[in-house]
C-alpha atoms as a PDB file:
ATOM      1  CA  UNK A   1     -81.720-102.125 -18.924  1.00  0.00           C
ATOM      2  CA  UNK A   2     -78.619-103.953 -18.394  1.00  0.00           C
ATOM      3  CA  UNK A   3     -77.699-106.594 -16.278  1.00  0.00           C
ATOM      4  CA  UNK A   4     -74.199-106.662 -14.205  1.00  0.00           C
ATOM      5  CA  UNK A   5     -72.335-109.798 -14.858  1.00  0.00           C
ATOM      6  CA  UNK A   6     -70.982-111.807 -11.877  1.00  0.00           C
ATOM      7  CA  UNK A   7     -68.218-114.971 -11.519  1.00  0.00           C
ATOM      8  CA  UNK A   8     -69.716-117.723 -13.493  1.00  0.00           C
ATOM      9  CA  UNK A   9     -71.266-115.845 -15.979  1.00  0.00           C
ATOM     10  CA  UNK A  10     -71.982-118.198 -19.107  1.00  0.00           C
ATOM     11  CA  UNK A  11     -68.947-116.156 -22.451  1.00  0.00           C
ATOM     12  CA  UNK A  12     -69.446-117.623 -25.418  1.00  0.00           C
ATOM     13  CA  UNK A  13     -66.748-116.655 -29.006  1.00  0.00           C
ATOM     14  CA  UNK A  14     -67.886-116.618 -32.442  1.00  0.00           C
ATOM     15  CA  UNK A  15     -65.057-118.462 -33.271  1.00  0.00           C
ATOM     16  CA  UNK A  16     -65.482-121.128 -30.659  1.00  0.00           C
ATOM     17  CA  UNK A  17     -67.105-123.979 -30.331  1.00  0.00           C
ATOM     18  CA  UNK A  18     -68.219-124.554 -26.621  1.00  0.00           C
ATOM     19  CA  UNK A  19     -69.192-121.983 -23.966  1.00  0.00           C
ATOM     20  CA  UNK A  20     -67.021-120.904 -21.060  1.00  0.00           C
ATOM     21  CA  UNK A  21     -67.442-119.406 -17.689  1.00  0.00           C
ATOM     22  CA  UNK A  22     -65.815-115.803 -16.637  1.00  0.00           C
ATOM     23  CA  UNK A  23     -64.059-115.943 -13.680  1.00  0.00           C
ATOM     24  CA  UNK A  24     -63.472-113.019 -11.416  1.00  0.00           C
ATOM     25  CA  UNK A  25     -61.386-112.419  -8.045  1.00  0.00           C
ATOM     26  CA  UNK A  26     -62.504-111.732  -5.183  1.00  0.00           C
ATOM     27  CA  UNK A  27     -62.513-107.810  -4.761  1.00  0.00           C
ATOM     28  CA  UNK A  28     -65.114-107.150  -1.668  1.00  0.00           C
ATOM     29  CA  UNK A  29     -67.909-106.682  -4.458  1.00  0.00           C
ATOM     30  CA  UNK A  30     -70.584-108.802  -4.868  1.00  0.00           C
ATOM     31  CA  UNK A  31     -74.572-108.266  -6.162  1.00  0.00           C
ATOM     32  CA  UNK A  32     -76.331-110.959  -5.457  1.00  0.00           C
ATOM     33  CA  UNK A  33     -73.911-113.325  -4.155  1.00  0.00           C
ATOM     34  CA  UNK A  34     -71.324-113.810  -6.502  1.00  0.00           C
ATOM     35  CA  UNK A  35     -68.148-110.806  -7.079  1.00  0.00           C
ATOM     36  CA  UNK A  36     -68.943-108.619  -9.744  1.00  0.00           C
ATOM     37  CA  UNK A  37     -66.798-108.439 -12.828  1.00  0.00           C
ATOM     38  CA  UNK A  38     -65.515-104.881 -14.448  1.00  0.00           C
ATOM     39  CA  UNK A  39     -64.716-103.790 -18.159  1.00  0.00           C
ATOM     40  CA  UNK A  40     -60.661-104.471 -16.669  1.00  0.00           C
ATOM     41  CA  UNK A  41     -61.655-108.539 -16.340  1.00  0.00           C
ATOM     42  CA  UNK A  42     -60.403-109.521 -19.683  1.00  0.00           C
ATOM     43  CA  UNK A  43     -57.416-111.660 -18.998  1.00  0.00           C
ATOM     44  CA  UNK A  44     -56.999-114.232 -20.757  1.00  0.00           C
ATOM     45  CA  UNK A  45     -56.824-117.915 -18.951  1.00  0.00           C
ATOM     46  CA  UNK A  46     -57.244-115.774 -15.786  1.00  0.00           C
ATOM     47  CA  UNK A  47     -60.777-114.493 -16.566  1.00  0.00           C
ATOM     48  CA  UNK A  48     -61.641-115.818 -20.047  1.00  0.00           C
ATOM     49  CA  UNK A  49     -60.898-119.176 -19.966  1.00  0.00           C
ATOM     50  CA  UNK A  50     -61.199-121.423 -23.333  1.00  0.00           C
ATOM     51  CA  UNK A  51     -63.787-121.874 -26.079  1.00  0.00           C
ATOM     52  CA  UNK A  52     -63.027-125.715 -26.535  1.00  0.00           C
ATOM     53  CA  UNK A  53     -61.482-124.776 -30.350  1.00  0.00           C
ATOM     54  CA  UNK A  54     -60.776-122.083 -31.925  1.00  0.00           C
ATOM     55  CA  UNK A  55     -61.874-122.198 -35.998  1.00  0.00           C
ATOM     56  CA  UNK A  56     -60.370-118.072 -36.679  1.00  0.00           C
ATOM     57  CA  UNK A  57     -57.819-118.476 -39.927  1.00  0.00           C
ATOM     58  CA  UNK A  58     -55.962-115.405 -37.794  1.00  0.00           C
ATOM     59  CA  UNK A  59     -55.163-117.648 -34.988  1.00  0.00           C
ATOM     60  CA  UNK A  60     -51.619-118.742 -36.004  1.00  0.00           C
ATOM     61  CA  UNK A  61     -52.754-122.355 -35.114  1.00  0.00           C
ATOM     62  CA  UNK A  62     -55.416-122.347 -37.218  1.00  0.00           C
ATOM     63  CA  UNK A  63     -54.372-120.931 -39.695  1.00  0.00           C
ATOM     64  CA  UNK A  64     -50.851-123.467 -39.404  1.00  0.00           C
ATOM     65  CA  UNK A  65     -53.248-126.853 -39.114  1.00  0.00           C
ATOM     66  CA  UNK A  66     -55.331-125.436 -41.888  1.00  0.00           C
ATOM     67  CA  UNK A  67     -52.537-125.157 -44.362  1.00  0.00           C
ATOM     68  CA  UNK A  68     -51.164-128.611 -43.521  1.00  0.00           C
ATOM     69  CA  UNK A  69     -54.572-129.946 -44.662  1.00  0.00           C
ATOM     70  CA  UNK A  70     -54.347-128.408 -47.512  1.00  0.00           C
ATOM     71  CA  UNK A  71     -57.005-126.005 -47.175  1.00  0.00           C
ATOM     72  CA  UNK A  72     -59.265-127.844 -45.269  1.00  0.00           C
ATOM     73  CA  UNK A  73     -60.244-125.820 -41.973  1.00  0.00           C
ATOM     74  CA  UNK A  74     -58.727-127.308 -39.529  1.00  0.00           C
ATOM     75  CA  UNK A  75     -59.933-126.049 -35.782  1.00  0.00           C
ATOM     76  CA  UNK A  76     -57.064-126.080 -32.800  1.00  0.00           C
ATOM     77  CA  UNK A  77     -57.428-125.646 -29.267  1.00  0.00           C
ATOM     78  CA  UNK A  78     -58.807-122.179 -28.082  1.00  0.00           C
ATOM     79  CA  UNK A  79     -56.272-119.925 -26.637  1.00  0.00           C
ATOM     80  CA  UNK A  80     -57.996-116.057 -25.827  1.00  0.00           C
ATOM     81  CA  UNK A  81     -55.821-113.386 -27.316  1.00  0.00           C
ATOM     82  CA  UNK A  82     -58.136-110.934 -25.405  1.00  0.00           C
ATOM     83  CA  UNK A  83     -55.924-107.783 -24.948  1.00  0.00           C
ATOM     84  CA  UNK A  84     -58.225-105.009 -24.499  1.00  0.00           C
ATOM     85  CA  UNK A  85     -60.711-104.122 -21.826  1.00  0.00           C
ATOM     86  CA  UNK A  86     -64.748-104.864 -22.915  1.00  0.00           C
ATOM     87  CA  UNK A  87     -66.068-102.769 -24.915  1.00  0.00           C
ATOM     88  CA  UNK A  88     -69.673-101.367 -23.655  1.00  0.00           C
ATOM     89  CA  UNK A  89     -72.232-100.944 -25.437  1.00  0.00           C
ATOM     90  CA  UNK A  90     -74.478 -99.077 -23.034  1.00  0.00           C
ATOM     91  CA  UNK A  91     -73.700 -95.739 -20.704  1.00  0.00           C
ATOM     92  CA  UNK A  92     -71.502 -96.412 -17.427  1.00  0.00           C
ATOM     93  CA  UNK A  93     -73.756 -96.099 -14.587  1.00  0.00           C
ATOM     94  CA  UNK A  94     -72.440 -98.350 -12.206  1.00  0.00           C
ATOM     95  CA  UNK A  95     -68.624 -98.681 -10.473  1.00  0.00           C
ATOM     96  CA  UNK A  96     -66.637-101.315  -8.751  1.00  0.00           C
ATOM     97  CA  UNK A  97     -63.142-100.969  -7.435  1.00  0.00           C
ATOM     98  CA  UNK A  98     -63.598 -97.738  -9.168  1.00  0.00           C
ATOM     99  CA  UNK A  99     -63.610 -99.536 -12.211  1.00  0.00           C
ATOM    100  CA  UNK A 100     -67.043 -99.595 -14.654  1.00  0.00           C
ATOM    101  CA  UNK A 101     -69.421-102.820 -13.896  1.00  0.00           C
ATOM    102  CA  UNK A 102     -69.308-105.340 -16.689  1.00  0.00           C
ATOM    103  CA  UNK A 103     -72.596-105.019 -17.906  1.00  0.00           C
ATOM    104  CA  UNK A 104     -74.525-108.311 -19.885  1.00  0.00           C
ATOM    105  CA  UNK A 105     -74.462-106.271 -23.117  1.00  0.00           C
ATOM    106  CA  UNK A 106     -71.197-105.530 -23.453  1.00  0.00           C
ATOM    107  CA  UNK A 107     -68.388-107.279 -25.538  1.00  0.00           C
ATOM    108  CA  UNK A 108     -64.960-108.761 -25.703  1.00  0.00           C
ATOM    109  CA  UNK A 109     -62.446-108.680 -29.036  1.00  0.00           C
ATOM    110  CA  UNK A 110     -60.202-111.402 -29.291  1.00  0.00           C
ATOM    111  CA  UNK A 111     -57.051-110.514 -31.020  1.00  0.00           C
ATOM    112  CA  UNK A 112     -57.862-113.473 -33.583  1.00  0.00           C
ATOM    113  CA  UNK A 113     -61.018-111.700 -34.716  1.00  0.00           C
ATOM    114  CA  UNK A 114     -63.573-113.788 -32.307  1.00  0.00           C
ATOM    115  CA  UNK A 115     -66.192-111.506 -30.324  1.00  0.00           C
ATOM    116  CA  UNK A 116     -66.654-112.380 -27.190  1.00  0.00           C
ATOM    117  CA  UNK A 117     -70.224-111.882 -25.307  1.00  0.00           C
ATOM    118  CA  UNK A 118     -72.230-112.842 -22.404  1.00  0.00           C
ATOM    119  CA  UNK A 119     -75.046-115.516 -22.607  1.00  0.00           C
ATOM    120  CA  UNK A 120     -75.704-115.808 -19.223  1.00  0.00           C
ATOM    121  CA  UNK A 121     -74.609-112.625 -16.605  1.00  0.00           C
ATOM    122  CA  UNK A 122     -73.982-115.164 -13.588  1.00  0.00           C
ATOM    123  CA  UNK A 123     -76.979-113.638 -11.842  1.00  0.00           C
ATOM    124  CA  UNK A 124     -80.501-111.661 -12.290  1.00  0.00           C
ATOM    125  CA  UNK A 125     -81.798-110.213  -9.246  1.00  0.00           C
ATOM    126  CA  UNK A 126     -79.810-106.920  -9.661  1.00  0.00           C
ATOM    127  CA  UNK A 127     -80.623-104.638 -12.734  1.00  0.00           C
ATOM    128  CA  UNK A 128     -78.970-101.177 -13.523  1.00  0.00           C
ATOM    129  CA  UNK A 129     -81.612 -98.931 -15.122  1.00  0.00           C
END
């Protein structure tokens, strides 16, 4: 059973280091309160906002600080490189703005090789089954 994710839903990166919250505009949707996200919420700085640093050797930064250290990892700030809708990872059952509900399970590829997944969906009184 999966869970549709809402504004405020808790994103966390594997590459980051702090959680972040998703935010989503106001489309005449809501479950429980809060709008309800869709696969097409990706955006970065819009929707995904930061992951405090970023510690990805593909992130340009990164990878810059990192050499000026001689080798010694050197996080930067988190920028989301998130160019592609989510990715689900459970059948479509669900629409919004005739767009697929972002669903708790599904996940987020950031262009510097960080995944991108829910921790918290922002709500939990609605369940698609």
């Amino acid at each position: 059973m999966a869970i549709p994710v809402c504004a405020g839903a808790s994103l966390m990166c594997s590459f980051g280091a702090a959680p972040s919250s998703l935010a989503v505009l106001p489309s005449g949707h809501a479950l429980a309160g809060p709008p309800v996200a869709n696969i097409m919420d990706h955006v970065p700085m819009l929707n995904v906002p930061p992951f405090g640093v970023c510690s990805s050797l593909a992130n340009p930064q990164v990878a810059a600080a990192t050499a000026t250290a001689l080798g010694v990892l050197t996080p930067m700030p988190c920028i989301p490189n998130t160019i592609t809708p989510w990715i689900p990872t459970e059948p479509l059952k669900v629409m919004a703005t005739k767009l697929p509900v972002l669903q708790n399970t599904d996940k987020l590829m950031c262009l510097w090789g960080g995944v991108i997944q829910v921790i918290s969906p922002g709500q939990t009184k609605v369940v698609i089954k």
